[in-house]
Protein backbone atom coordinates (compact mmCIF):
# COMPACT_ATOMS: atom_id res chain seq x y z
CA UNK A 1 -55.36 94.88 50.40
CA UNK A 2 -54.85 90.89 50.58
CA UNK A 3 -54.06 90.82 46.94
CA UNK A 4 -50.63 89.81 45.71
CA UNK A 5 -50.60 90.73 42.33
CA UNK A 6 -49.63 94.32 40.44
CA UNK A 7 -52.78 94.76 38.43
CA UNK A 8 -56.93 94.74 39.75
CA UNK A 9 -59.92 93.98 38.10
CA UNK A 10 -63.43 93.90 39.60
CA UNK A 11 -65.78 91.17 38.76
CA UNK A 12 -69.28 89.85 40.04
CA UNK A 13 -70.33 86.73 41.41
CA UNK A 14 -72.71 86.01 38.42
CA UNK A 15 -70.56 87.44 35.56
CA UNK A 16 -68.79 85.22 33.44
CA UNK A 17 -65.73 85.57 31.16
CA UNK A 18 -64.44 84.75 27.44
CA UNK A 19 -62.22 81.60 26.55
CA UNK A 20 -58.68 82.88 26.98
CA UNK A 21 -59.09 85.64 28.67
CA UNK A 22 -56.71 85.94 31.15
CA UNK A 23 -54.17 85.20 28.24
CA UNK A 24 -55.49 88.45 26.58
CA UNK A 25 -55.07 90.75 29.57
CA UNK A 26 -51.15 89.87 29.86
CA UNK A 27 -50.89 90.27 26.28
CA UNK A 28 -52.65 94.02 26.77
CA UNK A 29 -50.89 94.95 29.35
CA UNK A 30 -47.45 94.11 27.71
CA UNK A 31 -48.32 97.35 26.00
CA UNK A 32 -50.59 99.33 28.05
CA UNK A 33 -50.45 99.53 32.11
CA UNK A 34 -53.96 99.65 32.22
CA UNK A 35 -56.95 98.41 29.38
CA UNK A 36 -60.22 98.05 29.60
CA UNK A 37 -62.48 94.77 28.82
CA UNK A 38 -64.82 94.32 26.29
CA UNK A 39 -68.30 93.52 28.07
CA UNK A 40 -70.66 91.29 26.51
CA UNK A 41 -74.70 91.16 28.21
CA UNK A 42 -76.45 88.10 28.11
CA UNK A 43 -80.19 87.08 28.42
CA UNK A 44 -81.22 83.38 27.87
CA UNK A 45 -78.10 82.48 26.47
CA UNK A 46 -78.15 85.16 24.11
CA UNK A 47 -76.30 88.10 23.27
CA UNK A 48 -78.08 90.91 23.23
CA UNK A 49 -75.77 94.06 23.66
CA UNK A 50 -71.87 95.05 23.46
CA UNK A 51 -69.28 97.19 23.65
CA UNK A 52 -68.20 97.89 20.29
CA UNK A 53 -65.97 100.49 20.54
CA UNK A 54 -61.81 99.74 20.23
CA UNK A 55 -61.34 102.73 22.71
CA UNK A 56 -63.21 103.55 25.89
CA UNK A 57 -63.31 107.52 26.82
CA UNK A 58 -65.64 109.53 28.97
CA UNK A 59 -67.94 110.04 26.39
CA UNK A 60 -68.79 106.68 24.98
CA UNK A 61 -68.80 105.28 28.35
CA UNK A 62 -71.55 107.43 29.69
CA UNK A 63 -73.85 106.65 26.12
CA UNK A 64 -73.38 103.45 26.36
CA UNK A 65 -75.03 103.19 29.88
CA UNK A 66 -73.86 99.82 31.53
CA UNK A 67 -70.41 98.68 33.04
CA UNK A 68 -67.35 98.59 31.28
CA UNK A 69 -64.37 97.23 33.63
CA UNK A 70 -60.74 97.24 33.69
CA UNK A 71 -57.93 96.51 34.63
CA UNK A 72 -55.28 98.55 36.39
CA UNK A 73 -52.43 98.95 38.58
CA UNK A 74 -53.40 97.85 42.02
CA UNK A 75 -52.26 101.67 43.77
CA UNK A 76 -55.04 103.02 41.29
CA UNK A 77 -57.36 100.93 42.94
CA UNK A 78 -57.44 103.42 46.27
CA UNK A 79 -60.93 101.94 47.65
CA UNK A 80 -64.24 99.95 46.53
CA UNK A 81 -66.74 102.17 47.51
CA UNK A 82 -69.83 100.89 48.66
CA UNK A 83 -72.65 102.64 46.87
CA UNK A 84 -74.45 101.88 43.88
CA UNK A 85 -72.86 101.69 40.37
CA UNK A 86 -69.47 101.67 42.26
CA UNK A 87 -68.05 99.47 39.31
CA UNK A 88 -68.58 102.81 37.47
CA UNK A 89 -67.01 105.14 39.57
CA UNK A 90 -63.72 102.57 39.10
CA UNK A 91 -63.80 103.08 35.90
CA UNK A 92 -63.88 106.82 35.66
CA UNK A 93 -61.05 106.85 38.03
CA UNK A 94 -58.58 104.44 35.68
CA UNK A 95 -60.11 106.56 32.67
CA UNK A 96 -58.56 109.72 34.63
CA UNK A 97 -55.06 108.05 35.20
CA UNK A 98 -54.65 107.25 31.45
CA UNK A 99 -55.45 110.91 30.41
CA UNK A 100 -59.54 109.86 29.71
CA UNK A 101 -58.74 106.61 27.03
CA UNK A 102 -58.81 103.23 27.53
CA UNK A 103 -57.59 100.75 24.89
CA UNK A 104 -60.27 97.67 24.64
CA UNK A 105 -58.55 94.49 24.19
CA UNK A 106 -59.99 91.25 23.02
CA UNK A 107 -61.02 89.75 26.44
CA UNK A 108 -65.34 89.20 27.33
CA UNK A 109 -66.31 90.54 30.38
CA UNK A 110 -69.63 88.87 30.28
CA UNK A 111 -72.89 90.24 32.14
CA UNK A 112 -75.54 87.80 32.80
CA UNK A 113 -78.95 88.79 33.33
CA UNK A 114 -81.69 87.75 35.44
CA UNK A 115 -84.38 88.00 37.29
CA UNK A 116 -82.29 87.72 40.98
CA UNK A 117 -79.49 90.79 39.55
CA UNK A 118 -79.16 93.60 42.33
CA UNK A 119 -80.44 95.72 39.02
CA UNK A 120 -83.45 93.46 38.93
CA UNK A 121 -84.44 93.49 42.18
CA UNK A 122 -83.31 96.88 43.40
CA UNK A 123 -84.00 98.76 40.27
CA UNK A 124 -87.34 100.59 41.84
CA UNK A 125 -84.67 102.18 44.63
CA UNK A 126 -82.09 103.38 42.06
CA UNK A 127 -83.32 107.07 41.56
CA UNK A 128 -82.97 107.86 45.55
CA UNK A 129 -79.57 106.27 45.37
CA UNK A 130 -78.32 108.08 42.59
CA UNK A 131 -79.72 111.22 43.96
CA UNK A 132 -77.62 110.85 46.98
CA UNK A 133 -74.47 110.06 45.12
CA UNK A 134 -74.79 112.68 42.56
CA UNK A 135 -75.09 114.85 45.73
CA UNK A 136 -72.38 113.66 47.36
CA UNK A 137 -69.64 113.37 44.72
CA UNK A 138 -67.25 115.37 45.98
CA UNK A 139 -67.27 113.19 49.30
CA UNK A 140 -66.47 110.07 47.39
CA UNK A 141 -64.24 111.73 44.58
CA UNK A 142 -62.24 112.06 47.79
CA UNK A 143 -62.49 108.71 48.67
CA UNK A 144 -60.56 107.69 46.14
CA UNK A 145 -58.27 109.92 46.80
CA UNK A 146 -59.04 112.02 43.47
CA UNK A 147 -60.84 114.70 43.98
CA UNK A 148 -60.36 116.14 40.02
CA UNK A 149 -62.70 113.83 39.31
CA UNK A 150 -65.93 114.70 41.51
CA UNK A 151 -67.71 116.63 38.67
CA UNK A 152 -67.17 113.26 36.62
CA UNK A 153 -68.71 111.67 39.49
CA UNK A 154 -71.29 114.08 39.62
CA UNK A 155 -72.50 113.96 35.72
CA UNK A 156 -71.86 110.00 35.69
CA UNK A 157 -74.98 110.02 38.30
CA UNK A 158 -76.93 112.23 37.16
CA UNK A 159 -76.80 110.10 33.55
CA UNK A 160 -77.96 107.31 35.40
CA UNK A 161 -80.60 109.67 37.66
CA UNK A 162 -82.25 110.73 34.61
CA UNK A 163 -82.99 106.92 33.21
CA UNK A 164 -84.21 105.64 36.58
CA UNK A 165 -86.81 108.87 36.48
CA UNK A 166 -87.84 107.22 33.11
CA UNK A 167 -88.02 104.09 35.02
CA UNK A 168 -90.23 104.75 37.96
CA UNK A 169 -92.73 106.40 35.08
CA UNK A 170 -92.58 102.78 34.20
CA UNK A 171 -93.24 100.94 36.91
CA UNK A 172 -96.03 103.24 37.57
CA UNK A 173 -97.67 101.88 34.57
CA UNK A 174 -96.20 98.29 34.70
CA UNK A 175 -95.47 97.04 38.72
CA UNK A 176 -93.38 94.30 37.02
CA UNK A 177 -91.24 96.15 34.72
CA UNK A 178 -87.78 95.01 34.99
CA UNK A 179 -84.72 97.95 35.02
CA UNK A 180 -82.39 95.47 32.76
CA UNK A 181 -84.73 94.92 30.07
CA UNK A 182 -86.30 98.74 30.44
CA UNK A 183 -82.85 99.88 29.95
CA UNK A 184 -81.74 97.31 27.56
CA UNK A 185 -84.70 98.57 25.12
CA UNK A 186 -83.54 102.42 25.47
CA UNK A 187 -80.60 101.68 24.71
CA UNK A 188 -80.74 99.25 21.85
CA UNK A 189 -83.12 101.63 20.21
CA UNK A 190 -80.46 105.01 20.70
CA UNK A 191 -78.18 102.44 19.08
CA UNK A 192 -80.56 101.57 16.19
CA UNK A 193 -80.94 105.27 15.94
CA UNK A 194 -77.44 105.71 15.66
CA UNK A 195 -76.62 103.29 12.81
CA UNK A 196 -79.89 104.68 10.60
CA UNK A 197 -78.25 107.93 10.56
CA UNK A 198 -74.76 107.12 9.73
């Protein structure tokens, strides 16, 4: 609400960004009103996953399983919501004012991981959480003052439900497993998958 600007974009306290990135986002939104950023995760200094795709839609957000920001008008931006993955649930909302596409401009939203990350250190509490948010999705598609999109809400959950199942079989096993790197090795391996059968 304090914000003076036309145009939002989320970002976390231990997130980083590209060289000249705020230079790319004006140039991207010369042509579109709203874009979405390219995000980069880093480990040790190293990159280790990205968002490849030129586009972002419904689809190859939910497969590629991690947060993809934008930025938008600021009216789009109805209310932060204050549950897990909320970043997410952002997204899917811009995604549903530009008729479910997103162009990806050349700007590094960059995710650092480590061992202090809410992921990290929450991770073991994620499948309760997104149990109750899958549950109540119409509640907070109406939040945001668009309730078309509560059965987006509803399946964006449940995606993430059905990895953090996977993940308490794992900490069963392994106490110390950590979510990012369980996660990071599911998904790097779908990719792998991917590319051997193209």
């Amino acid at each position: 609400k304090k914000s003076t600007g036309t145009h939002i974009s989320l970002m976390d306290s231990d997130d980083d960004i590209s060289e000249n990135y705020l230079k790319n986002i004006y140039k991207g939104l010369k042509e579109n009103n709203a874009v979405a950023l390219r995000t980069v995760y880093i480990k040790d200094e190293k990159e280790i996953r990205t968002f490849e795709s030129k586009e972002l839609d419904y689809k190859n957000f939910s497969s590629f399983y991690g947060s993809v920001h934008t930025v938008a008008p600021k009216e789009w931006t109805v209310k932060y919501l204050d549950v897990v993955s909320e970043d997410g649930v952002s997204t899917l909302n811009v995604l549903s004012k530009k008729n479910g596409t997103l162009k990806v401009i050349d700007a590094d939203y960059i995710v650092n991981l480590h061992d202090a990350s809410y992921c990290s250190v929450r991770g073991a509490e994620f499948t309760e959480m997104y149990k109750q948010c899958a549950s109540n999705s119409f509640n907070l598609a109406k939040e945001i003052e668009n309730p078309e999109l509560a059965l987006r809400i509803k399946e964006f959950y449940e995606d993430r439900l059905e990895m953090s199942r996977l993940f308490d079989k794992e900490i069963n096993d392994n106490p110390n497993a950590d979510y990012h790197n369980f996660v990071l090795q599911k998904k790097l391996k779908e990719d792998n998958s991917k590319k051997v059968k193209l």
